[in-house]
N, C-alpha and C. Protein backbone atom coordinates (compact mmCIF):
# COMPACT_ATOMS: atom_id res chain seq x y z
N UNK A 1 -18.19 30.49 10.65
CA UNK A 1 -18.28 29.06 10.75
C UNK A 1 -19.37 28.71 11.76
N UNK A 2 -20.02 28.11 11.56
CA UNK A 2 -21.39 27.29 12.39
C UNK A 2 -20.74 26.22 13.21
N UNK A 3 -19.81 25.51 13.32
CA UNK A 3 -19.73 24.20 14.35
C UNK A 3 -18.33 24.19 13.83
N UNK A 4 -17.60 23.55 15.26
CA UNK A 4 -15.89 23.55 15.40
C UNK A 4 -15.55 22.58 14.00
N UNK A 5 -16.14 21.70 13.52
CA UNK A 5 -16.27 20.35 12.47
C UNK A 5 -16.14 21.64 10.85
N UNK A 6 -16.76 22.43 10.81
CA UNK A 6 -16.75 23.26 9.98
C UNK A 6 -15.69 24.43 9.80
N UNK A 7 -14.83 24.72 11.07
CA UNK A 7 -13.96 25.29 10.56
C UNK A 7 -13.20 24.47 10.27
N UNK A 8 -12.73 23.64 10.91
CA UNK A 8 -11.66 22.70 10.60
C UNK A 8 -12.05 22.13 8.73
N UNK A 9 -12.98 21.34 8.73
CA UNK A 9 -13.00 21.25 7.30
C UNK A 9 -12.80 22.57 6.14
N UNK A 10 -12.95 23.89 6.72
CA UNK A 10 -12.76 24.87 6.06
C UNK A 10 -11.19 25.06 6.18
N UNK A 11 -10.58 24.65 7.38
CA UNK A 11 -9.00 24.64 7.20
C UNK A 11 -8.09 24.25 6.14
N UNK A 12 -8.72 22.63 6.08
CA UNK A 12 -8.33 21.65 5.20
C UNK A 12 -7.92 21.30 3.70
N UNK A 13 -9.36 22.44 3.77
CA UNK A 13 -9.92 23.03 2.52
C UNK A 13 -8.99 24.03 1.73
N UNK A 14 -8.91 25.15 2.63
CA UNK A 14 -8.03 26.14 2.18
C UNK A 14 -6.51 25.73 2.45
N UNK A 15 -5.67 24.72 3.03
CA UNK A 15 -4.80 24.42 2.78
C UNK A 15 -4.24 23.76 1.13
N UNK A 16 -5.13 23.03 0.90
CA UNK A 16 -5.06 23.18 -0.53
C UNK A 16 -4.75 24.34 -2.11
N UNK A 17 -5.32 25.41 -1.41
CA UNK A 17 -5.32 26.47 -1.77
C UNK A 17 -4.68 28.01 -1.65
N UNK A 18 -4.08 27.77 -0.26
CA UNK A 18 -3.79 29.47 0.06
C UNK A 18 -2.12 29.59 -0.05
N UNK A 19 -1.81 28.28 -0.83
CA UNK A 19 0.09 28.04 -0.98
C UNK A 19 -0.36 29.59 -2.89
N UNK A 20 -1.42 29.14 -2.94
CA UNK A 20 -1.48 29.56 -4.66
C UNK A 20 -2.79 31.17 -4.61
N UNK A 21 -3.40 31.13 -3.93
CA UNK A 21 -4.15 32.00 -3.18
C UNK A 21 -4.39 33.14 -2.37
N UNK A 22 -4.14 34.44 -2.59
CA UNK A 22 -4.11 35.45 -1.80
C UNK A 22 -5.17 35.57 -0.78
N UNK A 23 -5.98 35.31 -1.29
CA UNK A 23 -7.52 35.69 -0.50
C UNK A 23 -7.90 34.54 0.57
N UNK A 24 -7.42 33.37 -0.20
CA UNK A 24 -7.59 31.73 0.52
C UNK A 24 -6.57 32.04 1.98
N UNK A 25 -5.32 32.40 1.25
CA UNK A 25 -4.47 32.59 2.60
C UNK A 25 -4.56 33.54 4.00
N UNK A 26 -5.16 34.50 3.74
CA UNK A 26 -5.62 35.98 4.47
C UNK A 26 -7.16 34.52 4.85
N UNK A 27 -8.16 33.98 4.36
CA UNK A 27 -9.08 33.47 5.39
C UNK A 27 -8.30 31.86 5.85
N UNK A 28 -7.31 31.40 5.78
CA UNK A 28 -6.49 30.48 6.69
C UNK A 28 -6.43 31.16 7.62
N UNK A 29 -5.39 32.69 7.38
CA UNK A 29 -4.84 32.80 8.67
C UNK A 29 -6.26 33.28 9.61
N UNK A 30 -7.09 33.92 8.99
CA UNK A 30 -8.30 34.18 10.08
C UNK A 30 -8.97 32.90 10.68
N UNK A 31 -8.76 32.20 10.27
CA UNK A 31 -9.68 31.02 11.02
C UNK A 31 -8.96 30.60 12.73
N UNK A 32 -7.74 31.22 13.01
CA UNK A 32 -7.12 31.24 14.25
C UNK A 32 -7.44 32.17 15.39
N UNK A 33 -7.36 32.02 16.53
CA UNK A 33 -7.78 33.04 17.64
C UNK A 33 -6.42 33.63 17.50
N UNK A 34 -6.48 34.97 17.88
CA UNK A 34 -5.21 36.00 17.96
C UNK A 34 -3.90 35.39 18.51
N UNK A 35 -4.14 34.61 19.80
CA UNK A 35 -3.32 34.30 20.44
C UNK A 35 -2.54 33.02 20.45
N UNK A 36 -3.03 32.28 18.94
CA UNK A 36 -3.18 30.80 18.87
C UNK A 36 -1.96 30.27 19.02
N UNK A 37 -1.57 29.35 19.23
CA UNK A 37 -0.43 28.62 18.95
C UNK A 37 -0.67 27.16 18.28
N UNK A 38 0.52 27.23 17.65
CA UNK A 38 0.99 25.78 16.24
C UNK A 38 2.10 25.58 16.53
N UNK A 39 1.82 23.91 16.86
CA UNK A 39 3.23 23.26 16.65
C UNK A 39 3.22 22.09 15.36
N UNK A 40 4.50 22.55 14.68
CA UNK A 40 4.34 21.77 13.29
C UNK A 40 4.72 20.27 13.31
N UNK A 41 4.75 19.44 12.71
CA UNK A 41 5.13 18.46 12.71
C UNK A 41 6.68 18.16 12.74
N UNK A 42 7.34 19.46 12.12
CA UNK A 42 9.05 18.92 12.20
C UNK A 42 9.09 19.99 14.02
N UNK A 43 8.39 19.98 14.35
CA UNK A 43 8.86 20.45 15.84
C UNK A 43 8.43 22.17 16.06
N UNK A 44 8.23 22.95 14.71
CA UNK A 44 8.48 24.17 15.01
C UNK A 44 7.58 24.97 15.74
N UNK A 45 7.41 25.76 16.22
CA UNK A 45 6.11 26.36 17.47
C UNK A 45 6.34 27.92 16.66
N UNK A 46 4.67 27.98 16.45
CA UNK A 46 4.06 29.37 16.15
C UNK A 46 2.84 30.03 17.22
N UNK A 47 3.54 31.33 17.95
CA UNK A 47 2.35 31.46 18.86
C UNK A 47 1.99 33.11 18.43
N UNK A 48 0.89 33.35 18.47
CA UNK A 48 0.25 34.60 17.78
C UNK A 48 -0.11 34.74 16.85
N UNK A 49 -0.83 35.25 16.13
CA UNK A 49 -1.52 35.25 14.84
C UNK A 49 0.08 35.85 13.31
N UNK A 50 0.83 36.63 13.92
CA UNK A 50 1.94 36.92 13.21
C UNK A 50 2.57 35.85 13.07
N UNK A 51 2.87 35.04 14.30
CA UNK A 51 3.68 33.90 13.71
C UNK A 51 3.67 33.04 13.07
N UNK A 52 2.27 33.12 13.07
CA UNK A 52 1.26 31.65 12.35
C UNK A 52 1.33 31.96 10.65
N UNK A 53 1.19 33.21 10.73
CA UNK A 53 1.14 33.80 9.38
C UNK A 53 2.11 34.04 8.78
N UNK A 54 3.38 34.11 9.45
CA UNK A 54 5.25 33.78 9.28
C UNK A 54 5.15 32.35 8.63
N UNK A 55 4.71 31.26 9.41
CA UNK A 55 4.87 30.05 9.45
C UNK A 55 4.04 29.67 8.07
N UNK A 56 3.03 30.01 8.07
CA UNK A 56 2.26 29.62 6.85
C UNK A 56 3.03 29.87 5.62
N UNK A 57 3.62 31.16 5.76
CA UNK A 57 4.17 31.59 4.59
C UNK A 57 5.16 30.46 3.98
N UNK A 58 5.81 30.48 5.17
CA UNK A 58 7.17 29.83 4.81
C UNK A 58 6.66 28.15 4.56
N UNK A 59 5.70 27.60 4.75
CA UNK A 59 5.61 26.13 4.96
C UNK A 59 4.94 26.22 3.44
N UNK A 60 3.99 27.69 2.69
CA UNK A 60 3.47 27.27 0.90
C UNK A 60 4.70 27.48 0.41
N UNK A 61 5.54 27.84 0.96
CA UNK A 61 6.88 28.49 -0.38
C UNK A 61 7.69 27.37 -0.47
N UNK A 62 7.59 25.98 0.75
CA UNK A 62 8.00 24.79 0.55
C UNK A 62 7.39 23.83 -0.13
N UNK A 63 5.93 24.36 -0.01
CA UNK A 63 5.23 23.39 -0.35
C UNK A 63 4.24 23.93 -1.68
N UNK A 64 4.44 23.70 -2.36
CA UNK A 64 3.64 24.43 -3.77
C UNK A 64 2.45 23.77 -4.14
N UNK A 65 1.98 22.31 -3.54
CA UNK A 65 1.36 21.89 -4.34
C UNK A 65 0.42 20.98 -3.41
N UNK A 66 -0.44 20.76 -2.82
CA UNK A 66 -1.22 19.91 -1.74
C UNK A 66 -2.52 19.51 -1.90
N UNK A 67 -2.74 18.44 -1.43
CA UNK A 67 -3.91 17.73 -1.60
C UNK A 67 -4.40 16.94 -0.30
N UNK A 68 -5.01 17.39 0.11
CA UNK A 68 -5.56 16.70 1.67
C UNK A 68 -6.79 16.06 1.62
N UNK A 69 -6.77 15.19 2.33
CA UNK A 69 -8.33 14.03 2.62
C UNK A 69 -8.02 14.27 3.90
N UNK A 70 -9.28 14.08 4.95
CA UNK A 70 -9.25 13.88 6.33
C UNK A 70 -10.53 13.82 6.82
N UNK A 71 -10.40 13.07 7.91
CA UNK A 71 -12.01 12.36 8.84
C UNK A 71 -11.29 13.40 10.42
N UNK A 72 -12.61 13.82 11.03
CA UNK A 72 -12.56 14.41 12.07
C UNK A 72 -13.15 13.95 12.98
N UNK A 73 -12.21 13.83 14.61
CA UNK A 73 -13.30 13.16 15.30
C UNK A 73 -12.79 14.03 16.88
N UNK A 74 -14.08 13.88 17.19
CA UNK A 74 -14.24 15.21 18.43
C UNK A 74 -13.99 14.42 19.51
N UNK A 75 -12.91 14.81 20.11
CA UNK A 75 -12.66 14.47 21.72
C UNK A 75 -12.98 15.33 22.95
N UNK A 76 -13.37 16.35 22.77
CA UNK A 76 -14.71 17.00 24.02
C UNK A 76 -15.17 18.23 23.54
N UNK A 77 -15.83 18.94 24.41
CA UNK A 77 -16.56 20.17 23.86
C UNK A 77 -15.68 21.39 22.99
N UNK A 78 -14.16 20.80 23.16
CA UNK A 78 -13.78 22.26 22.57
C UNK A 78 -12.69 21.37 21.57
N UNK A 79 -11.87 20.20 21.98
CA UNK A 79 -11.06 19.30 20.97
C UNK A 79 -11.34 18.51 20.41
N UNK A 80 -10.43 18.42 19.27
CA UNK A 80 -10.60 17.42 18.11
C UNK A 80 -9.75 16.98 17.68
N UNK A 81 -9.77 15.53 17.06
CA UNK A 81 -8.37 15.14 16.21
C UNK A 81 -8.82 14.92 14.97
N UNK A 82 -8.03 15.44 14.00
CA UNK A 82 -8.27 15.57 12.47
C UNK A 82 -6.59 14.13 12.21
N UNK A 83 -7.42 13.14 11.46
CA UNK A 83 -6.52 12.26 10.96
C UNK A 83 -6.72 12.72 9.25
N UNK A 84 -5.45 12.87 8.70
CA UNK A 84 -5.54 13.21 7.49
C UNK A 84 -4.14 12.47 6.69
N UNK A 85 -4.57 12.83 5.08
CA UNK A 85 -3.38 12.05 4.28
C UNK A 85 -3.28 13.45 3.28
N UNK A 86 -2.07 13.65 2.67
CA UNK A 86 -1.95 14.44 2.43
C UNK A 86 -0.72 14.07 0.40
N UNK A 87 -0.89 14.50 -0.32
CA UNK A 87 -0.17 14.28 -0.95
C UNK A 87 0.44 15.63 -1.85
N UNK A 88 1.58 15.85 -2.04
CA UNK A 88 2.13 17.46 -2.29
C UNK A 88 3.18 17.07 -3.27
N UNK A 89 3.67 18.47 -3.42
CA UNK A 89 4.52 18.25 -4.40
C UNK A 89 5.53 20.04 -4.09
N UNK A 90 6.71 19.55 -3.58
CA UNK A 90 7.82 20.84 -2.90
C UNK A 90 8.14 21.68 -3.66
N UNK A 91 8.76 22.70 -3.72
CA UNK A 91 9.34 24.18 -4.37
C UNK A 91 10.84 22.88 -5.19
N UNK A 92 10.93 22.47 -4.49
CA UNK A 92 12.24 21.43 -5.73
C UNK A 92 11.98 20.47 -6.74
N UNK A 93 10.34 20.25 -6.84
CA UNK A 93 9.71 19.33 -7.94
C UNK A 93 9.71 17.59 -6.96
N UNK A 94 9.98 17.49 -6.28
CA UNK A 94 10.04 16.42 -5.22
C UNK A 94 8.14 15.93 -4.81
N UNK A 95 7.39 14.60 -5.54
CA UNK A 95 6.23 14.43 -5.20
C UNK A 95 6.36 14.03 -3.84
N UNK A 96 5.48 13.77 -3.08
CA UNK A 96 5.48 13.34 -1.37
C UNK A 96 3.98 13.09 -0.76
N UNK A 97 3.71 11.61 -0.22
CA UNK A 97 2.85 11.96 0.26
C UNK A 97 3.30 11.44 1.72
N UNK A 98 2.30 11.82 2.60
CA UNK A 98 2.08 11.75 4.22
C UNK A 98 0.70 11.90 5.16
N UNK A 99 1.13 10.78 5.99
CA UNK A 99 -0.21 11.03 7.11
C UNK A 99 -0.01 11.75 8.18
N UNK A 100 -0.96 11.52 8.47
CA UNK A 100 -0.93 12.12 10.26
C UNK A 100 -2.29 12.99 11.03
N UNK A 101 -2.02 12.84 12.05
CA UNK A 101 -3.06 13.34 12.94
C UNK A 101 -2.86 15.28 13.49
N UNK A 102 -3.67 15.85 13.60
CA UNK A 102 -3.92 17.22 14.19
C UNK A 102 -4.92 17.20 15.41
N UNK A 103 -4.04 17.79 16.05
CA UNK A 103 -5.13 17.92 17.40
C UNK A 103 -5.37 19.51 17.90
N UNK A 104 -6.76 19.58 17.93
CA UNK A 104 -6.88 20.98 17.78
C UNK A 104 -7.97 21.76 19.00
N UNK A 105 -7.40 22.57 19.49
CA UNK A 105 -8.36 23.28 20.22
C UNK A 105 -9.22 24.59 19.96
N UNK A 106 -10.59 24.70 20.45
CA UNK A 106 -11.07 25.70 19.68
C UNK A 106 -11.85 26.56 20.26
N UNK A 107 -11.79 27.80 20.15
CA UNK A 107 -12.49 28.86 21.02
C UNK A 107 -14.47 29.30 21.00
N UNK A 108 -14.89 29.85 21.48
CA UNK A 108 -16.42 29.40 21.72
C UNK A 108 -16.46 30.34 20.36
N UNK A 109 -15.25 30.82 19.76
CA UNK A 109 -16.31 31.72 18.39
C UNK A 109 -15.81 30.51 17.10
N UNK A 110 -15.65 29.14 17.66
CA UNK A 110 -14.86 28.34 16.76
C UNK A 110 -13.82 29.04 16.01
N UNK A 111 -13.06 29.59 16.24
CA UNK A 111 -11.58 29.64 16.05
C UNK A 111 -10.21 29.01 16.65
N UNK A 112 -9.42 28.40 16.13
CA UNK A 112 -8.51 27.68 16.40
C UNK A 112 -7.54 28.39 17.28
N UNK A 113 -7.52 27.62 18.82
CA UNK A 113 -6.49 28.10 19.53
C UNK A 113 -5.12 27.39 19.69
N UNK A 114 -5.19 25.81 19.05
CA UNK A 114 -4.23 25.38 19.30
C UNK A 114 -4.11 24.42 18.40
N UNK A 115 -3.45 24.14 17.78
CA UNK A 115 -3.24 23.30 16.58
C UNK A 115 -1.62 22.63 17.00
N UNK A 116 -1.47 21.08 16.92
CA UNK A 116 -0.54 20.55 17.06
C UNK A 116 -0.49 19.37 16.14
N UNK A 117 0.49 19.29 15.28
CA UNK A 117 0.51 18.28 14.18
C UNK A 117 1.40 17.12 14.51
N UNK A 118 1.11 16.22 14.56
CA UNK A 118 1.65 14.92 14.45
C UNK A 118 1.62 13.89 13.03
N UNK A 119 2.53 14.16 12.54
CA UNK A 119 3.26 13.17 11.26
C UNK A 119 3.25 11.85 11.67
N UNK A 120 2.44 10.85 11.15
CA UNK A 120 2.72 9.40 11.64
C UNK A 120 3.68 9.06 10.65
């Protein structure tokens, strides 16, 4: 990735994709620093690259079906907040859509050290 704006849109991107995606999912979980930590929107905290990759798992096997839009806007040299809308469709046939903001921190090789989701 060339600029923190670019992984993140490469995040976004492959969230769409790595619920259905082997290869998409293996470069999600790389786009994180080893040590990263995620907190999800229903509260849950993933810290390490295993957990993240626990967490991912378990959040496509809920979620089968996603569609994301989002504008990014940089709050200093290393954070950002990603406001996004999202519209999916669950492992129970249940359509859903939702907003919300991500705030994200990022390491000098632009990899994600901290990702925290907020559901508006």
């Amino acid at each position: 990735m060339n600029t923190p704006t670019d992984t993140l849109n490469r995040y976004f991107s492959l969230s769409n994709t790595a619920g259905q995606n082997e290869q998409d999912f293996t470069e999600l979980i790389e786009l994180f620093a080893p040590d990263a930590t995620l907190t999800s929107g229903r509260g849950e905290t993933a810290k390490g690259i295993d957990k993240i990759h626990d967490f991912f798992h378990t959040f496509f096997a809920r979620n089968t079906e996603l569609h994301h839009v989002w504008n990014t806007r940089r709050i200093d040299s290393t954070q950002y907040a990603v406001d996004w809308a999202v519209a999916g469709r669950s492992a129970a046939g249940k359509v859903f859509a939702i907003t919300g903001t991500d705030t994200t921190t990022l390491d000098g090789d632009k990899r994600i050290t901290s990702l925290q989701v907020q559901v508006h």
